[in-house]
PDB file of N, CA and C in Angstrom:
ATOM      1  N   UNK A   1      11.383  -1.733 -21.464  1.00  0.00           N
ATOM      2  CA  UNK A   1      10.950  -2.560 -20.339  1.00  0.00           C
ATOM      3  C   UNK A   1      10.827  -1.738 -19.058  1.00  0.00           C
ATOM      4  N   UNK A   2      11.886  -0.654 -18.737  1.00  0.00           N
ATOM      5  CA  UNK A   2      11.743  -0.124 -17.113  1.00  0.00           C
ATOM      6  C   UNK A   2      10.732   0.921 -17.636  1.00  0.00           C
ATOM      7  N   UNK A   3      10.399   1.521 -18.605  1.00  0.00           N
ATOM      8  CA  UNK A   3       8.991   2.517 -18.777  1.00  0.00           C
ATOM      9  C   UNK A   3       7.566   1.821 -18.733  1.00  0.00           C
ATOM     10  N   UNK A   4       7.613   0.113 -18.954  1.00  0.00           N
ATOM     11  CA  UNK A   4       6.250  -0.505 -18.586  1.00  0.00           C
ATOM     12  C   UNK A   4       6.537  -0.575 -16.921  1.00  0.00           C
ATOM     13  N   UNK A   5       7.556  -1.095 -16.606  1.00  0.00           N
ATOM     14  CA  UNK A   5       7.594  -1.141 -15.092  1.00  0.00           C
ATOM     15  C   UNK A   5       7.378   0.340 -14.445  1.00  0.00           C
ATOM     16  N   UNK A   6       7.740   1.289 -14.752  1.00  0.00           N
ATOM     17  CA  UNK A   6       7.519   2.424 -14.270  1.00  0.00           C
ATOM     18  C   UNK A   6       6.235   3.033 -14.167  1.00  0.00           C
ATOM     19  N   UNK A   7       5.152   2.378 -15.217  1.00  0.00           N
ATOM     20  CA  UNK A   7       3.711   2.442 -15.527  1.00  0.00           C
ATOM     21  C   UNK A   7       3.253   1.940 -14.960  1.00  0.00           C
ATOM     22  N   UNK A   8       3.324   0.076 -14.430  1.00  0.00           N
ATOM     23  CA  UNK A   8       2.939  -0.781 -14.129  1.00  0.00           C
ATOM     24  C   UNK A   8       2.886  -0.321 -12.269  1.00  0.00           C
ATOM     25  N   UNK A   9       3.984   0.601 -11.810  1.00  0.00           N
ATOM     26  CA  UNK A   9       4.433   1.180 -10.577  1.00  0.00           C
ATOM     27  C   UNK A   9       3.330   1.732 -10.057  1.00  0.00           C
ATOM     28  N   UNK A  10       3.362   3.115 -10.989  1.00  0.00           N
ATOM     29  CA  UNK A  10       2.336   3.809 -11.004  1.00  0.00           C
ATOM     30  C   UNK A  10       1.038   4.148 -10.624  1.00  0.00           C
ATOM     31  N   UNK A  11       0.638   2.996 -12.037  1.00  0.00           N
ATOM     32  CA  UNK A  11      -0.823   2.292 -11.704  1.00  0.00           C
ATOM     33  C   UNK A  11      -1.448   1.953 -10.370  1.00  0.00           C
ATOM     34  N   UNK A  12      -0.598   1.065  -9.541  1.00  0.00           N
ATOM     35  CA  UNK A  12      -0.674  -0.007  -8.721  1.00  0.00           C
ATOM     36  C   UNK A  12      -0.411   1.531  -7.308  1.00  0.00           C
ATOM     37  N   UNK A  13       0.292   2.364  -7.540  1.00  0.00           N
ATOM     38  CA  UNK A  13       0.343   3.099  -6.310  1.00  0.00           C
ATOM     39  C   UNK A  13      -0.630   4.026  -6.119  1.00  0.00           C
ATOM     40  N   UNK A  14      -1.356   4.124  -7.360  1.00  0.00           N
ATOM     41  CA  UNK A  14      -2.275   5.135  -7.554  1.00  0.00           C
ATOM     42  C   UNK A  14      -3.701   4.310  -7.068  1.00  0.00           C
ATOM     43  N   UNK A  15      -3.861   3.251  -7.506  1.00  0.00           N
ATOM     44  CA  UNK A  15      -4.775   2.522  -7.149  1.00  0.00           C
ATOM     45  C   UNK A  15      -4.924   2.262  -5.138  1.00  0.00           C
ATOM     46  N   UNK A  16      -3.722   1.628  -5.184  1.00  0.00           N
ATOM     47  CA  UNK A  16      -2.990   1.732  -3.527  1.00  0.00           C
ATOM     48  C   UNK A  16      -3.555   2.800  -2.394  1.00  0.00           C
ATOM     49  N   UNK A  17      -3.560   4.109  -3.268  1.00  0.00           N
ATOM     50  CA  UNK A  17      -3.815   4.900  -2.327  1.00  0.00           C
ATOM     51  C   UNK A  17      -5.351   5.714  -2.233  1.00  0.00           C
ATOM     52  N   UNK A  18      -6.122   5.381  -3.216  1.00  0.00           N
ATOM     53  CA  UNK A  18      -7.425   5.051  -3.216  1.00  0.00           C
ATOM     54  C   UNK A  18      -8.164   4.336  -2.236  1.00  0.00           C
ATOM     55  N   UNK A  19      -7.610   2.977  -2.138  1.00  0.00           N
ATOM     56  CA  UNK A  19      -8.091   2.408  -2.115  1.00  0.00           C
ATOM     57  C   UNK A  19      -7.670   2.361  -0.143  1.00  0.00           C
ATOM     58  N   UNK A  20      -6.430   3.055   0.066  1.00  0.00           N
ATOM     59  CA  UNK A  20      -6.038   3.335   1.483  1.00  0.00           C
ATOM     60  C   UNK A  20      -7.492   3.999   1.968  1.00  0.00           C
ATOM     61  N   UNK A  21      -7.232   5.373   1.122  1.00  0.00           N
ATOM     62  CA  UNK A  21      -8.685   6.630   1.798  1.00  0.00           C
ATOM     63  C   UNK A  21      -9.317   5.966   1.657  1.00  0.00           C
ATOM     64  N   UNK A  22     -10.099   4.652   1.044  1.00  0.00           N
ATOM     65  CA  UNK A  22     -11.649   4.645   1.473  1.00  0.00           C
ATOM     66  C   UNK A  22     -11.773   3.646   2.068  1.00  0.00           C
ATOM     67  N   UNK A  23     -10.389   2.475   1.688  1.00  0.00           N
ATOM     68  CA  UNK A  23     -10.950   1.228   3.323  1.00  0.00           C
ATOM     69  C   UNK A  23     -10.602   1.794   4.557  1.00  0.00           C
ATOM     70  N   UNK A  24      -9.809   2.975   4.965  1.00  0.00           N
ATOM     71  CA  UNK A  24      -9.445   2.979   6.156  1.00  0.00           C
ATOM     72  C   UNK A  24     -10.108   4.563   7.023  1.00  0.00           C
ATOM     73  N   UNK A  25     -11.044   4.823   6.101  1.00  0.00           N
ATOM     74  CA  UNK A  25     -12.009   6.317   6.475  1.00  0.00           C
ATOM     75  C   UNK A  25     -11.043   7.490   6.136  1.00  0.00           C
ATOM     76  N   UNK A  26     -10.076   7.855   5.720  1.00  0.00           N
ATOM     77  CA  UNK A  26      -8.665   8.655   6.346  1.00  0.00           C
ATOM     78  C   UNK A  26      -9.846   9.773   5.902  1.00  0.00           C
ATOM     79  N   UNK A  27     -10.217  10.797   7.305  1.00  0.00           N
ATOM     80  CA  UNK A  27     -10.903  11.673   6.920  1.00  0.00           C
ATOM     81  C   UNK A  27      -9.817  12.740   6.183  1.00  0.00           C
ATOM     82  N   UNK A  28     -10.034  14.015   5.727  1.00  0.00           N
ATOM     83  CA  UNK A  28      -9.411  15.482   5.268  1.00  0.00           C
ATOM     84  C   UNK A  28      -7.894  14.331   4.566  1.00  0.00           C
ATOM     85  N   UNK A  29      -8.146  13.473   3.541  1.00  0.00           N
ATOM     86  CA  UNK A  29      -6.888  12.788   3.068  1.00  0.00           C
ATOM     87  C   UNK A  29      -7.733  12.509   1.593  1.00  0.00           C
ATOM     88  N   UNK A  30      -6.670  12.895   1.032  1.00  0.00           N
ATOM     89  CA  UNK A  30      -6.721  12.907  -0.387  1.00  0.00           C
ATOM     90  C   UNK A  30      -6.220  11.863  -1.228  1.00  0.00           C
ATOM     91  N   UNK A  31      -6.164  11.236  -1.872  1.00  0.00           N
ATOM     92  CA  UNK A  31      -5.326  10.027  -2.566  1.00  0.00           C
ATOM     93  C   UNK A  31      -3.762  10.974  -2.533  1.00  0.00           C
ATOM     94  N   UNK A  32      -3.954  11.697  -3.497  1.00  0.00           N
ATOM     95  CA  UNK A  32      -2.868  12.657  -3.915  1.00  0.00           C
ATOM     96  C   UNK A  32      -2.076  13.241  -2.857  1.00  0.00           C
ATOM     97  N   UNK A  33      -2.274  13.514  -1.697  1.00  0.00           N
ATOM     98  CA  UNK A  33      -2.307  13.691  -0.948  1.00  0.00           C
ATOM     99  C   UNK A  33      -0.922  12.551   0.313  1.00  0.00           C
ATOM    100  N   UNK A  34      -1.026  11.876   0.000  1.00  0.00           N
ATOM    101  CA  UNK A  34      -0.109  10.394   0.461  1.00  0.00           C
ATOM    102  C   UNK A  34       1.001  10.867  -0.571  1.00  0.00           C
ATOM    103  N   UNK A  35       2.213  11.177   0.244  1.00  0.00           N
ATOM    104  CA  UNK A  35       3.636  10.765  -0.358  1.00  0.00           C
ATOM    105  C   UNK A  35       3.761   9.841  -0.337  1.00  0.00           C
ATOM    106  N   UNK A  36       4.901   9.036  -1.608  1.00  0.00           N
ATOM    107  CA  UNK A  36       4.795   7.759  -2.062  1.00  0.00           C
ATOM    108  C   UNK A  36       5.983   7.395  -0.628  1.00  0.00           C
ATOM    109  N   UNK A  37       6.840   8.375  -0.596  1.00  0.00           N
ATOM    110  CA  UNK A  37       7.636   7.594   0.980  1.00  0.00           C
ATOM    111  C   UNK A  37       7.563   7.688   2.255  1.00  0.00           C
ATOM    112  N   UNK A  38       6.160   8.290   2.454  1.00  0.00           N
ATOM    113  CA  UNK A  38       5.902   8.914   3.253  1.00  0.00           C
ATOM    114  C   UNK A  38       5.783   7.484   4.672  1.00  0.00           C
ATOM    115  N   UNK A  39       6.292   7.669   5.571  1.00  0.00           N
ATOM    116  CA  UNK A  39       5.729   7.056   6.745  1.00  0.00           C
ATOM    117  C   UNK A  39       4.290   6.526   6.824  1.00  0.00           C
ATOM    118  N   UNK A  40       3.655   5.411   6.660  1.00  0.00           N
ATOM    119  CA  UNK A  40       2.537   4.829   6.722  1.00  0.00           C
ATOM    120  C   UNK A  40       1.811   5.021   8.188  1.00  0.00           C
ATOM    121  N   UNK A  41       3.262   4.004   9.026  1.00  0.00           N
ATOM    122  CA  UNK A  41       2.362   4.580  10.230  1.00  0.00           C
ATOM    123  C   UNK A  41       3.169   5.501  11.881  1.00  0.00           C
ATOM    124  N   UNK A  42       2.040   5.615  12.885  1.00  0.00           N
ATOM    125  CA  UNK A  42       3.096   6.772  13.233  1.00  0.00           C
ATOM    126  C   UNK A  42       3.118   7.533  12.956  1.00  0.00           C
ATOM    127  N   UNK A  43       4.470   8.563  13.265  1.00  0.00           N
ATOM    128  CA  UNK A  43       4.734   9.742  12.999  1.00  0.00           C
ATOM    129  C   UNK A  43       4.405  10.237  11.096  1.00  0.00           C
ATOM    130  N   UNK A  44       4.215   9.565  10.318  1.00  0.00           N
ATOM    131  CA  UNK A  44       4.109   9.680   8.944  1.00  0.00           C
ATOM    132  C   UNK A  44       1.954   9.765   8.742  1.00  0.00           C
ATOM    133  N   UNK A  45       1.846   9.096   8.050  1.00  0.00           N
ATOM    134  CA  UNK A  45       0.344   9.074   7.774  1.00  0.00           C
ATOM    135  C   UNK A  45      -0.737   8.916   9.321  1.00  0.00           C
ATOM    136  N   UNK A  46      -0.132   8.281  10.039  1.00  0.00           N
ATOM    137  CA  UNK A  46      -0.939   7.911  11.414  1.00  0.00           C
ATOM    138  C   UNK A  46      -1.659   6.661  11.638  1.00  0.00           C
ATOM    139  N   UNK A  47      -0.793   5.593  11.042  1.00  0.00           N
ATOM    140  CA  UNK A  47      -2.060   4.532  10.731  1.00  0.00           C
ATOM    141  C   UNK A  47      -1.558   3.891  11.948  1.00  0.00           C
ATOM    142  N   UNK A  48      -2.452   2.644  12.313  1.00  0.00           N
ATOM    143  CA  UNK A  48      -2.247   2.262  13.759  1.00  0.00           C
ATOM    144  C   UNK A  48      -2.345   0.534  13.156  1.00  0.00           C
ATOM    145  N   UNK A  49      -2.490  -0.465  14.231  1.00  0.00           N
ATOM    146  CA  UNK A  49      -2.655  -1.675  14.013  1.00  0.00           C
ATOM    147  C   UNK A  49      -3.899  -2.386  13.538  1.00  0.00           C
ATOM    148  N   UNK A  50      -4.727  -1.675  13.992  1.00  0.00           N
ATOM    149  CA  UNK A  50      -6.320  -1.379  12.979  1.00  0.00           C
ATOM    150  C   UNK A  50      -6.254  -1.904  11.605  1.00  0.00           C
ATOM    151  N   UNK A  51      -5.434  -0.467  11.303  1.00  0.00           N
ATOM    152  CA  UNK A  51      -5.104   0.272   9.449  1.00  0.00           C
ATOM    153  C   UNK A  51      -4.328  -1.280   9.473  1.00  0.00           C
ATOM    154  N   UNK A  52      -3.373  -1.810   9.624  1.00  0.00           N
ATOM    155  CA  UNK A  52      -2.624  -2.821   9.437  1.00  0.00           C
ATOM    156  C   UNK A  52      -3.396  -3.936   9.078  1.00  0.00           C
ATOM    157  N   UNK A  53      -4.321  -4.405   9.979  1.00  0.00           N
ATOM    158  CA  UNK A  53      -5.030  -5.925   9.876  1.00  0.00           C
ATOM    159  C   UNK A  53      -6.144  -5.154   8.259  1.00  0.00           C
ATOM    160  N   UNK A  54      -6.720  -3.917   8.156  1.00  0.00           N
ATOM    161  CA  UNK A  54      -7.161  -3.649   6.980  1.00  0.00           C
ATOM    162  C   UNK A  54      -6.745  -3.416   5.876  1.00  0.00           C
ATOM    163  N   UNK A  55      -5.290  -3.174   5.979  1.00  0.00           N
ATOM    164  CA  UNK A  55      -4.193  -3.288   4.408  1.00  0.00           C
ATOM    165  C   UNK A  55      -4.063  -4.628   3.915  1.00  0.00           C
ATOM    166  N   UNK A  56      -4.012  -5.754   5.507  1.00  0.00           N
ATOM    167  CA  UNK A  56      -3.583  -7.398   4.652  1.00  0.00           C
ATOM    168  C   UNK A  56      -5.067  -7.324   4.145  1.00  0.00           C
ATOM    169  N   UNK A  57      -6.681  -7.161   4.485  1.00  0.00           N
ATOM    170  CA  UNK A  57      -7.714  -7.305   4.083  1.00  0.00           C
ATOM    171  C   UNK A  57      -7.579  -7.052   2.820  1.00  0.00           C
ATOM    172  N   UNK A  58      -7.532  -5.926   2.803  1.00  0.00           N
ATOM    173  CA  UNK A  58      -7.378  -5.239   1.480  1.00  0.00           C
ATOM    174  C   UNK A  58      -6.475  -5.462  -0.221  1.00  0.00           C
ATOM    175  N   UNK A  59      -4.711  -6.305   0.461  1.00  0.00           N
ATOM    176  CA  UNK A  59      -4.419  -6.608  -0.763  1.00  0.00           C
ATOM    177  C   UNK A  59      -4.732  -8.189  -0.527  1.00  0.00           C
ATOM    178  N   UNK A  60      -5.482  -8.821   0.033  1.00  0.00           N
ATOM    179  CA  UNK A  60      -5.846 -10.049  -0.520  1.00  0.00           C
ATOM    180  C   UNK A  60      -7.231  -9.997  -1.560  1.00  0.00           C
ATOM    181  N   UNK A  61      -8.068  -8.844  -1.339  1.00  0.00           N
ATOM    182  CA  UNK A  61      -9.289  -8.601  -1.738  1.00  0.00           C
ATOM    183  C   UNK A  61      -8.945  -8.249  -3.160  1.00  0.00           C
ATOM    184  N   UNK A  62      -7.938  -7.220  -3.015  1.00  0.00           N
ATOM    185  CA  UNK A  62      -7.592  -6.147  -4.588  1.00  0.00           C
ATOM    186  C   UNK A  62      -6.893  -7.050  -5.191  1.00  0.00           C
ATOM    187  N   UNK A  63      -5.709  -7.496  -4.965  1.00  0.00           N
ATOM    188  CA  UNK A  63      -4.212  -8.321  -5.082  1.00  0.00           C
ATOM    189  C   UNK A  63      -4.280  -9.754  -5.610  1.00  0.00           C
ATOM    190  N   UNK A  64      -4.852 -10.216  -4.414  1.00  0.00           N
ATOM    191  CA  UNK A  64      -5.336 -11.564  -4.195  1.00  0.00           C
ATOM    192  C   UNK A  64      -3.508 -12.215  -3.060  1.00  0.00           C
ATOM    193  N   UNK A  65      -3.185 -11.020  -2.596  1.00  0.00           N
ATOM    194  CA  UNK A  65      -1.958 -11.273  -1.928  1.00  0.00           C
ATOM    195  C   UNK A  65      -2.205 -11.675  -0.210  1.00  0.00           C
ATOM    196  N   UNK A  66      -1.641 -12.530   0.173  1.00  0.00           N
ATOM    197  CA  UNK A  66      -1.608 -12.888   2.058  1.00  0.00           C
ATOM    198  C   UNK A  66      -0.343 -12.593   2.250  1.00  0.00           C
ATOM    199  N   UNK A  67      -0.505 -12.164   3.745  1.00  0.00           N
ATOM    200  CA  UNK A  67       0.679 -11.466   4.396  1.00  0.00           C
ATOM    201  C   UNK A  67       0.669 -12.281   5.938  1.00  0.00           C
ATOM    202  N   UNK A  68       1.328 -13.026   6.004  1.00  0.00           N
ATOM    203  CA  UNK A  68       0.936 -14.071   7.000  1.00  0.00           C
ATOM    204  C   UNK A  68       2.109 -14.222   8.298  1.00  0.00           C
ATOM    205  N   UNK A  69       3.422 -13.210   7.760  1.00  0.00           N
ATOM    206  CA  UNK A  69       4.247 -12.723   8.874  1.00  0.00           C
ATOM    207  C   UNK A  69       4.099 -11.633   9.232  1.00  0.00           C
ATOM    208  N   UNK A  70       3.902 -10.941  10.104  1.00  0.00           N
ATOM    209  CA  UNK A  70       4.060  -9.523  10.142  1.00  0.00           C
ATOM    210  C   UNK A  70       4.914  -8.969  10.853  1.00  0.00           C
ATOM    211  N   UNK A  71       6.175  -9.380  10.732  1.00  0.00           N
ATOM    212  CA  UNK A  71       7.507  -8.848  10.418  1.00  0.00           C
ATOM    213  C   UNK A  71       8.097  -8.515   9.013  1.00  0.00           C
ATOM    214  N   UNK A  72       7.814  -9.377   8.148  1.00  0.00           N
ATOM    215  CA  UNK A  72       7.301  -9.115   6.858  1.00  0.00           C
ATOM    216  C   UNK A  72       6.877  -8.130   6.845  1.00  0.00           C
ATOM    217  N   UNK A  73       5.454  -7.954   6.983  1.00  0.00           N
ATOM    218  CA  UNK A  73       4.437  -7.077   7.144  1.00  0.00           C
ATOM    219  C   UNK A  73       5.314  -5.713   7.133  1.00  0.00           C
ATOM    220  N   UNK A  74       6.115  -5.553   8.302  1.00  0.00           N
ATOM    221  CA  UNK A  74       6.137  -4.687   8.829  1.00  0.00           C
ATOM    222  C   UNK A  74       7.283  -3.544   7.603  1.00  0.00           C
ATOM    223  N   UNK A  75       7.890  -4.279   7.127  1.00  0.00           N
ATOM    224  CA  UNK A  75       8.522  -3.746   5.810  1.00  0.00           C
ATOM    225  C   UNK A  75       7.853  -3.594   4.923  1.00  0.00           C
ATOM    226  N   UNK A  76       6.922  -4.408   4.429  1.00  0.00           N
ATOM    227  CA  UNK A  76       6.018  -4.361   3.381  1.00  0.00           C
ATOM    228  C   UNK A  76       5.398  -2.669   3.649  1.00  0.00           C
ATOM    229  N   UNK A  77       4.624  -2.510   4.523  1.00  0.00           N
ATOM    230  CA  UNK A  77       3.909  -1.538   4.981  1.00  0.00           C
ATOM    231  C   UNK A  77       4.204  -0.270   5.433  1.00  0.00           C
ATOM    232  N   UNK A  78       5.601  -0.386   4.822  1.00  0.00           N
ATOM    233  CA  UNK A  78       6.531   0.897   5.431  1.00  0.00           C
ATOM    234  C   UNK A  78       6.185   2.571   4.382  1.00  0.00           C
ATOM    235  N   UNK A  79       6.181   2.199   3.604  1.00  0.00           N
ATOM    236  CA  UNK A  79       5.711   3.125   2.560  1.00  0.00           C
ATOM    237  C   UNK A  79       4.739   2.691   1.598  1.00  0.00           C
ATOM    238  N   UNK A  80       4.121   3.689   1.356  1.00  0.00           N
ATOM    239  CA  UNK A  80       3.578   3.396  -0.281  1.00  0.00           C
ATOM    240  C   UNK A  80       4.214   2.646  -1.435  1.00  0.00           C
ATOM    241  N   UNK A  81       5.260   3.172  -1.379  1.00  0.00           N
ATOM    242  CA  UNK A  81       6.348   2.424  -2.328  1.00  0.00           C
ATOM    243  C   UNK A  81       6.878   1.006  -1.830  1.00  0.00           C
ATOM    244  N   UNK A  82       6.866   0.645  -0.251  1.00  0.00           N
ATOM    245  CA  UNK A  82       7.106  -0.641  -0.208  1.00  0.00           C
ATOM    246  C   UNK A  82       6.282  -1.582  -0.589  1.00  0.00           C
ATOM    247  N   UNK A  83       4.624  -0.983  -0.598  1.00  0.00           N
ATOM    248  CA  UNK A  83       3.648  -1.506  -0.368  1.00  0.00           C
ATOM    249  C   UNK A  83       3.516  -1.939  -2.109  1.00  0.00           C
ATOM    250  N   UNK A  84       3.375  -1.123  -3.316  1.00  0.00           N
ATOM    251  CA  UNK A  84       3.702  -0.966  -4.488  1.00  0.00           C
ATOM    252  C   UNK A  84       4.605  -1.949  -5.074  1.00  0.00           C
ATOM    253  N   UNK A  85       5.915  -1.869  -4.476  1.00  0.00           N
ATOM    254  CA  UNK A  85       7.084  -3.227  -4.969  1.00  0.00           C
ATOM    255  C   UNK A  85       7.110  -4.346  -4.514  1.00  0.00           C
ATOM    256  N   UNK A  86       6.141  -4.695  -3.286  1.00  0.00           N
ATOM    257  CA  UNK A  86       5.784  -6.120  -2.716  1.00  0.00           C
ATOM    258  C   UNK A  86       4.552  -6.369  -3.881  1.00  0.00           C
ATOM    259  N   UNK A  87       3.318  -5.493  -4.082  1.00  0.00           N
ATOM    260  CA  UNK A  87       2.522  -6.005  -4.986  1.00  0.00           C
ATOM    261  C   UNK A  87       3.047  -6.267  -6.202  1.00  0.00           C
ATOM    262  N   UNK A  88       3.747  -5.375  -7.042  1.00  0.00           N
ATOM    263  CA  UNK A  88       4.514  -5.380  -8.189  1.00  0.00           C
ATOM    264  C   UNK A  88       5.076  -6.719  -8.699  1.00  0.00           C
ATOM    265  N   UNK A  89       5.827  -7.054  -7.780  1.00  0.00           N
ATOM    266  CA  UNK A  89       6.730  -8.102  -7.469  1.00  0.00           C
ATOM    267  C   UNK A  89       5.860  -9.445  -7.389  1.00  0.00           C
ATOM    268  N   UNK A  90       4.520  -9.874  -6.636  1.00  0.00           N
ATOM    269  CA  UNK A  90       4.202 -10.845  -6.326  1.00  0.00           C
ATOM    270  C   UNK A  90       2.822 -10.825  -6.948  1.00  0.00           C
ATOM    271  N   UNK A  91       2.323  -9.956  -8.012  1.00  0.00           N
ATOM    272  CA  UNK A  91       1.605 -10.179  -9.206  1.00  0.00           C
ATOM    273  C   UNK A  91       1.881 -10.570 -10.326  1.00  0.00           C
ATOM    274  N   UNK A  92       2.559 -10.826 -10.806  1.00  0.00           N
ATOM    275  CA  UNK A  92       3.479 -11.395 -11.946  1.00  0.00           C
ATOM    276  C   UNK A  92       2.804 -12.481 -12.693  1.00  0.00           C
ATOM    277  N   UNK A  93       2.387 -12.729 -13.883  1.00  0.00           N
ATOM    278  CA  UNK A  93       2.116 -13.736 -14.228  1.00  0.00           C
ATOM    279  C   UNK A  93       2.924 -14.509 -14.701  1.00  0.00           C
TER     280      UNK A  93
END
């Protein structure tokens, strides 16, 4: 069971960060490139409140997920990996 979850992780972060570089332009940024704990925004990746209102775009589009506190938000969006275990978590069938 934790080696499908560990796949299922994976998948979803790999996809995640695809899908970061091309909704949000990140020029000279690589998928691969994004540490999974890396600081999103700020001092870490550089994303601003922009990148923010285009991540909720984005996992309602990919996900089908709403993010409708953003204090919430603001954990959710902390890493790759937060971003990963909020989707993980609230895709579930």
């Amino acid at each position: 069971m934790a080696k499908q979850k560990q796949k299922e992780l994976e998948e979803i972060r790999n996809k995640l960060k695809k899908l970061l570089v091309s909704s949000l332009s990140l020029e000279n940024v690589k998928p691969e490139d994004i540490k999974d704990n890396e600081v999103l925004f700020g001092e870490g990746l550089g994303l601003d409140s922009l990148d923010a209102v285009e991540i909720v775009v984005l996992l309602q589009r990919n996900f089908g997920l709403e993010i409708k506190d953003m204090d919430q938000g603001r954990k959710i969006f902390y890493s790759i990996n937060t971003l990963t275990e909020y989707i993980h978590e609230n895709t579930k069938k």
